[in-house]
N, C-alpha and C. Protein backbone atom coordinates (compact mmCIF):
# COMPACT_ATOMS: atom_id res chain seq x y z
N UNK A 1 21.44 33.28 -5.31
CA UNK A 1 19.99 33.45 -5.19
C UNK A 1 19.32 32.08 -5.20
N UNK A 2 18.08 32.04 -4.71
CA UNK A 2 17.37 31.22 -4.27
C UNK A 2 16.57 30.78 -5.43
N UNK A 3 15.96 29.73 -6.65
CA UNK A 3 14.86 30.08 -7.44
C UNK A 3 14.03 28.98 -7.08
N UNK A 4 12.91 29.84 -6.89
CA UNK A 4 11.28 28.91 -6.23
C UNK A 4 10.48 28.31 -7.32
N UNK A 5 9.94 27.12 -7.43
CA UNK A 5 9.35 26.97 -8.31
C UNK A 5 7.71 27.03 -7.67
N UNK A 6 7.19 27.69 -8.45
CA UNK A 6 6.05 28.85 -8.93
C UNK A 6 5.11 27.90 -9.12
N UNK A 7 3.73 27.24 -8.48
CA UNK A 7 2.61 26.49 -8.83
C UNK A 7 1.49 27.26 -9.00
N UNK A 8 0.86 27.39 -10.07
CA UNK A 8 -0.39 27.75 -10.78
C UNK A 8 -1.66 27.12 -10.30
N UNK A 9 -2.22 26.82 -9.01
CA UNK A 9 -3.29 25.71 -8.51
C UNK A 9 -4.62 26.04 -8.60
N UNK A 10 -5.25 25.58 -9.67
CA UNK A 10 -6.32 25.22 -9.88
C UNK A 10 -7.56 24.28 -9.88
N UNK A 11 -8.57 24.21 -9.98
CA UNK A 11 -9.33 23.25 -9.82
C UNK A 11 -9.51 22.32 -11.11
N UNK A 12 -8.74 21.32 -11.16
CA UNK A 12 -8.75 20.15 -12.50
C UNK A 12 -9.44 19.45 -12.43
N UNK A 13 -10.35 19.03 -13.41
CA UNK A 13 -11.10 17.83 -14.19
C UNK A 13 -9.96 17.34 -14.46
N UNK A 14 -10.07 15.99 -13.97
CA UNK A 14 -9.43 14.62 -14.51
C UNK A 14 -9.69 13.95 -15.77
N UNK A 15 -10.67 13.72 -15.82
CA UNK A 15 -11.08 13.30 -17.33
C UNK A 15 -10.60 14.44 -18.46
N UNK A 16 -10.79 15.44 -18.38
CA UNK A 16 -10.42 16.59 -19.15
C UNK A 16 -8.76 16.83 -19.35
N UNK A 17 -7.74 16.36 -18.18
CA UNK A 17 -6.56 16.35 -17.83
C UNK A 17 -5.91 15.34 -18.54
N UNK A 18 -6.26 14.16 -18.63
CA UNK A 18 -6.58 12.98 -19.33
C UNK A 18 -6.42 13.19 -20.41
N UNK A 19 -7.31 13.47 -21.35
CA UNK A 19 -7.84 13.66 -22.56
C UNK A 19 -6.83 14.60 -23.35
N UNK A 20 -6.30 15.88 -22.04
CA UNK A 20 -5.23 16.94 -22.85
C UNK A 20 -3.74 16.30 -22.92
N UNK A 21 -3.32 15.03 -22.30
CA UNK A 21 -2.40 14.70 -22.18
C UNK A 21 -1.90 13.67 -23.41
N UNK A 22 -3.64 13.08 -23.72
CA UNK A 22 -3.43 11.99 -24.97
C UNK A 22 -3.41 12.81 -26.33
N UNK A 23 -3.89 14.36 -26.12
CA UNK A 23 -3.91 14.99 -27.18
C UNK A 23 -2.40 15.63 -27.56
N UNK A 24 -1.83 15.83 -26.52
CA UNK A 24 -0.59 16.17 -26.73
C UNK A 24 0.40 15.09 -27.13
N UNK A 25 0.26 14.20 -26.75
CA UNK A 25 0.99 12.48 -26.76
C UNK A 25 0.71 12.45 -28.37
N UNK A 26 -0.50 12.61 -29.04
CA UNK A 26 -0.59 12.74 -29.98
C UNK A 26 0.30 13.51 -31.32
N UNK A 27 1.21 14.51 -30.35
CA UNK A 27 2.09 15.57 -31.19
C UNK A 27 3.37 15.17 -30.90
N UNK A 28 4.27 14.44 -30.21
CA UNK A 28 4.63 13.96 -30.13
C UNK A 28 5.01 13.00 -31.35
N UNK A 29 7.01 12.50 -31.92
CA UNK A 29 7.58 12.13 -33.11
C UNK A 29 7.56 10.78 -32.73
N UNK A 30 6.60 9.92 -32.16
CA UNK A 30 6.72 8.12 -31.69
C UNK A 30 6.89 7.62 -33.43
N UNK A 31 7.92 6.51 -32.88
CA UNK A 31 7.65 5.76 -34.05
C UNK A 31 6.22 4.86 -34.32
N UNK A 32 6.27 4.87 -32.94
CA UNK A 32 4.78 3.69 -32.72
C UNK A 32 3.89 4.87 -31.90
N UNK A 33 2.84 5.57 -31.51
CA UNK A 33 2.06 5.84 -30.49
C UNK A 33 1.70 4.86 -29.39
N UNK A 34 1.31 5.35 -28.28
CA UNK A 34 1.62 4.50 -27.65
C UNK A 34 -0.36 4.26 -27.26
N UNK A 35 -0.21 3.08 -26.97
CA UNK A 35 -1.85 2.73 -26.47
C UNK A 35 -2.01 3.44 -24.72
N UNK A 36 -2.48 4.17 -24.57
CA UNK A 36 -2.71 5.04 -23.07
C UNK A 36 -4.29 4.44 -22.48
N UNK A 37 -3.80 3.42 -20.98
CA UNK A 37 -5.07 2.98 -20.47
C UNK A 37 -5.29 3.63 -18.89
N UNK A 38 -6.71 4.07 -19.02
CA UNK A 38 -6.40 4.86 -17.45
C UNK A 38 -7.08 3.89 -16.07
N UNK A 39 -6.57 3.67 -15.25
CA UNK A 39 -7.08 2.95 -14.14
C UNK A 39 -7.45 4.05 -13.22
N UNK A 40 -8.40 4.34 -12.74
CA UNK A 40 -9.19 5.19 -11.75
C UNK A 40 -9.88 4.70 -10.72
N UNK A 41 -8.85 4.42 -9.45
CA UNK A 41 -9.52 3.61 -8.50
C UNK A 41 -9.76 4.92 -7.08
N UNK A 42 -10.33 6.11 -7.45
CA UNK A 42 -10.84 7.08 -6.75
C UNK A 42 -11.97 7.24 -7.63
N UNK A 43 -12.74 7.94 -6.78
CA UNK A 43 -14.13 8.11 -6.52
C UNK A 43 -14.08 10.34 -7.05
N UNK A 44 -13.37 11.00 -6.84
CA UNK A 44 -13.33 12.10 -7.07
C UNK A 44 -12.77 12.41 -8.43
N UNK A 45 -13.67 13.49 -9.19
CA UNK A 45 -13.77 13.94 -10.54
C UNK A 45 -12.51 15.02 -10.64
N UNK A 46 -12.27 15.96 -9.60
CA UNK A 46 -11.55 16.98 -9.50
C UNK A 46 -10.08 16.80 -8.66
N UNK A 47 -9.10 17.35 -9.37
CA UNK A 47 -7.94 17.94 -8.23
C UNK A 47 -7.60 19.21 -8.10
N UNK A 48 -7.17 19.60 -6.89
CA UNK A 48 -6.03 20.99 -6.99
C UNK A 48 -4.39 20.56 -7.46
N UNK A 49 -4.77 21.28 -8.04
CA UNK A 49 -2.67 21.35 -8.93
C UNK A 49 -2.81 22.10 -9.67
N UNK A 50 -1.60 22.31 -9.91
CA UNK A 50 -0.86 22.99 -11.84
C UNK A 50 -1.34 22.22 -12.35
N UNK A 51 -2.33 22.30 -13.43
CA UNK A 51 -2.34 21.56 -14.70
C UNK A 51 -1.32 21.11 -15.71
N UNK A 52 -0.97 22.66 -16.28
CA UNK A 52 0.64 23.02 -16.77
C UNK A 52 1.44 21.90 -16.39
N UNK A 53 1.64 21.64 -15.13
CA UNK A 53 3.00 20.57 -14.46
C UNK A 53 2.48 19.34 -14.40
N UNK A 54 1.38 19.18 -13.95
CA UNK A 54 1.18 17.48 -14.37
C UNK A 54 0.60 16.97 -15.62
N UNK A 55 0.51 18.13 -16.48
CA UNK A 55 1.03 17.45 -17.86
C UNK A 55 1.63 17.18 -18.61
N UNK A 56 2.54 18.11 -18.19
CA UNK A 56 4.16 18.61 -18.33
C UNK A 56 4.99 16.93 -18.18
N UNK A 57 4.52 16.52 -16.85
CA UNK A 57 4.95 15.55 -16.14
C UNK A 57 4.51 14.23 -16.32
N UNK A 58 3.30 14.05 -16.77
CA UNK A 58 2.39 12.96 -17.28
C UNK A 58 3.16 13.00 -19.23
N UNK A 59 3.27 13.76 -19.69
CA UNK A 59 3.73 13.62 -21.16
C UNK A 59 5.03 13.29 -21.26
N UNK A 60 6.21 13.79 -20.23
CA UNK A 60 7.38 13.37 -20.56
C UNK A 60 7.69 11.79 -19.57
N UNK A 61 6.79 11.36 -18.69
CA UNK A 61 6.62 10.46 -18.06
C UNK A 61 6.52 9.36 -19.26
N UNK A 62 5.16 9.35 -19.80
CA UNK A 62 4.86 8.36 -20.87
C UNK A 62 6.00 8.43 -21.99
N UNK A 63 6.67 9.71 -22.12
CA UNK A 63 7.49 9.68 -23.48
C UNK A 63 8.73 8.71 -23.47
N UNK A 64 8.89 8.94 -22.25
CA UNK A 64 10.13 8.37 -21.78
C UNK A 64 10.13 6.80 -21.30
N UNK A 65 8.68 6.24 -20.85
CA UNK A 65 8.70 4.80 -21.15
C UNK A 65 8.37 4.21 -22.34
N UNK A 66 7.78 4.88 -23.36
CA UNK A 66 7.43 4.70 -24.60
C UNK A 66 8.86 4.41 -25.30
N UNK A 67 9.68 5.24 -25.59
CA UNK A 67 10.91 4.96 -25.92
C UNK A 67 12.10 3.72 -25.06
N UNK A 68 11.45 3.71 -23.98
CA UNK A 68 11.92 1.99 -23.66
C UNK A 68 11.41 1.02 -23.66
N UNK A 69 10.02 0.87 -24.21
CA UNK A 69 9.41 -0.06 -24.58
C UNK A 69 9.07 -0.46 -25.95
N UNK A 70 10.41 -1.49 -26.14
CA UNK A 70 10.83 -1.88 -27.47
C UNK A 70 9.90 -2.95 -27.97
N UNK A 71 8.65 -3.68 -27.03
CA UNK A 71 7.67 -4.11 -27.42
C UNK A 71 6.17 -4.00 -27.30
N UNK A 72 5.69 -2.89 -27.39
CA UNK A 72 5.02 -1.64 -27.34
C UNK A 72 3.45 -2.04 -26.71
N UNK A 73 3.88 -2.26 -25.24
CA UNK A 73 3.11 -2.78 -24.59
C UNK A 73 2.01 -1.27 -24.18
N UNK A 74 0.82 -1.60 -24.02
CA UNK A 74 -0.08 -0.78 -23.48
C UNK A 74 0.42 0.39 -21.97
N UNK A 75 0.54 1.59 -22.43
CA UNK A 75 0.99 2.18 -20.80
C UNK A 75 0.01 2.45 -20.37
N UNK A 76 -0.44 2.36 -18.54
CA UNK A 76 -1.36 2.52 -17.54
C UNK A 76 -1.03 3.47 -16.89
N UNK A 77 -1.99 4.54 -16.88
CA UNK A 77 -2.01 5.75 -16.07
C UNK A 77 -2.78 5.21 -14.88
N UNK A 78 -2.62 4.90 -13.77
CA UNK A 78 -3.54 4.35 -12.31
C UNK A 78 -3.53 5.58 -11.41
N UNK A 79 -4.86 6.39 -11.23
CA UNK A 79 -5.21 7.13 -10.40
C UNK A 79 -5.26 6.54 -8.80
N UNK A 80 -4.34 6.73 -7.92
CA UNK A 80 -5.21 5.92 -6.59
C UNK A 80 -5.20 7.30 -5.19
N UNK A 81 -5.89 7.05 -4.57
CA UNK A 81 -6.00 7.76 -3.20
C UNK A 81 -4.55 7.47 -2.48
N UNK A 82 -4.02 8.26 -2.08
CA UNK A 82 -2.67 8.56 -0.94
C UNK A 82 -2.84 9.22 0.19
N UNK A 83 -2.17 9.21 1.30
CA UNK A 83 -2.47 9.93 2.32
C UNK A 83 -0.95 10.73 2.52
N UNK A 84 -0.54 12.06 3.11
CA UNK A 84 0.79 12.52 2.76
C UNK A 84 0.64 13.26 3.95
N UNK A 85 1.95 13.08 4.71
CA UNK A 85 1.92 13.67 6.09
C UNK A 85 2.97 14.67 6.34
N UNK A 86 3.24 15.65 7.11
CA UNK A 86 4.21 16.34 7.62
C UNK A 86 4.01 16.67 8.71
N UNK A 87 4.93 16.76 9.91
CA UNK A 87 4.99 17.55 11.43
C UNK A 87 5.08 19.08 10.72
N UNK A 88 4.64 19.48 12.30
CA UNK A 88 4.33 20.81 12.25
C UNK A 88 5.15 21.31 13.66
N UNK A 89 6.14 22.47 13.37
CA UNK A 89 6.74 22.51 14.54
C UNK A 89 6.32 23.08 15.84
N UNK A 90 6.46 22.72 16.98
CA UNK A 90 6.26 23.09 17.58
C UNK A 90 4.88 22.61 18.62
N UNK A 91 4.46 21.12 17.69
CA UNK A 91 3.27 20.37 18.19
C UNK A 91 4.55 18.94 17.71
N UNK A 92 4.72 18.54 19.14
CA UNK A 92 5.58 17.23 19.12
C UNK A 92 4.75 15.66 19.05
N UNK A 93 4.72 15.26 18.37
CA UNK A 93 4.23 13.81 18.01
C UNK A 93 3.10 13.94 17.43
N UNK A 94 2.74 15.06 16.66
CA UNK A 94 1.84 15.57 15.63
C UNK A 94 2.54 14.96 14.55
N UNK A 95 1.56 14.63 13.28
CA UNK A 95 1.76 14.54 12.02
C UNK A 95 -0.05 15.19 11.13
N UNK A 96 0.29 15.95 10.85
CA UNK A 96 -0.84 16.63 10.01
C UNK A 96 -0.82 15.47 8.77
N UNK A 97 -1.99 15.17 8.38
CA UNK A 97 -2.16 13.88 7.08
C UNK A 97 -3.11 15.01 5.91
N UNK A 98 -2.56 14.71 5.10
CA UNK A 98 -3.04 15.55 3.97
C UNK A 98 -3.68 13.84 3.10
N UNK A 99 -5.08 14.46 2.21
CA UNK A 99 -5.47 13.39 1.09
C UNK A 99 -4.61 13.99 -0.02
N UNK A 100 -4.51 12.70 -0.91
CA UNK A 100 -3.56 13.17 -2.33
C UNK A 100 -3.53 12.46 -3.03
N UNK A 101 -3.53 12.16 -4.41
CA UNK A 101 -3.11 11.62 -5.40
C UNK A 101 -2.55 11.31 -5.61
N UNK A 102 -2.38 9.85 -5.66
CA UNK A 102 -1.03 9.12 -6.32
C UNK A 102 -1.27 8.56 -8.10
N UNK A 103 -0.07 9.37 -9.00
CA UNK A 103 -0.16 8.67 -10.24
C UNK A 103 0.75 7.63 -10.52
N UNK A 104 0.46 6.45 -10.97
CA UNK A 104 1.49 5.66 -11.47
C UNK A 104 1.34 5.80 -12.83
N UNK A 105 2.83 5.76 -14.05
CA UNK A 105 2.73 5.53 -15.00
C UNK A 105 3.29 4.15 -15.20
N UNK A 106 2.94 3.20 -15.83
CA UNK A 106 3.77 2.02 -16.25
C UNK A 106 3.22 0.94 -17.35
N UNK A 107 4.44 0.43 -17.43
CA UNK A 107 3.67 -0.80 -18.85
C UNK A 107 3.14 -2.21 -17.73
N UNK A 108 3.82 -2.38 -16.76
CA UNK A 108 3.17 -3.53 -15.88
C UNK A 108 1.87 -4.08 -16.24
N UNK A 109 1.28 -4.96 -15.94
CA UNK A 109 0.04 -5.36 -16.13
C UNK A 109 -0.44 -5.44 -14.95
N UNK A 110 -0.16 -5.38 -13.20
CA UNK A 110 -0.77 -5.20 -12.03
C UNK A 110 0.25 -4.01 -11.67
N UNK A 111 -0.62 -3.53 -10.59
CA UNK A 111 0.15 -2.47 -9.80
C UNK A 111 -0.23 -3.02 -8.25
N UNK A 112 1.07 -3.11 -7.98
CA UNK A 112 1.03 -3.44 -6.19
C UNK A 112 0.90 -2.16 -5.02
């Protein structure tokens, strides 16, 4: 058998998405907590997604550089604009461009 994974898509507040992710980060056994800084270089308040999964994904993201960062540098959540494409069959040298969200998590101090 085949198993599909199942998206819940709703309309998310970011700031609110944000906020539930540092609250959970908060429950979380750190020896240290970690300092969470958000870079937001989009202009839009809202996304469509699972909430559920990109917090899911944003919490074990940070957990997991937190525990390799043995000198407990500030982690950066950077919101930026993406563009995401796929062909469509049957229209040849088509590419349909979707807008999208790109998250970076990292301790870096620039993002290229």
């Amino acid at each position: 058998t085949v198993d599909y994974l199942r998206l819940e898509v709703t309309k998310i507040d970011l700031e609110e998405l944000l906020t539930n992710v540092k609250q959970l980060l908060k429950l979380k056994d750190f020896a240290i907590v970690p300092k969470i800084l958000v870079q937001k270089n989009i202009k839009e308040s809202t996304i469509q997604a699972d909430a559920g999964k990109i917090k899911q994904l944003l919490v074990n993201s940070i957990s997991y550089i937190q525990q390799n960062n043995p000198t407990n540098k500030p982690i950066l959540i950077a919101l930026d604009k993406a563009m995401l494409g796929h062909r469509i069959d049957g229209m040849e040298d088509y590419t349909r461009k979707l807008i999208a969200l790109k998250i970076t998590v990292t301790i870096e101090q620039t993002i290229q």
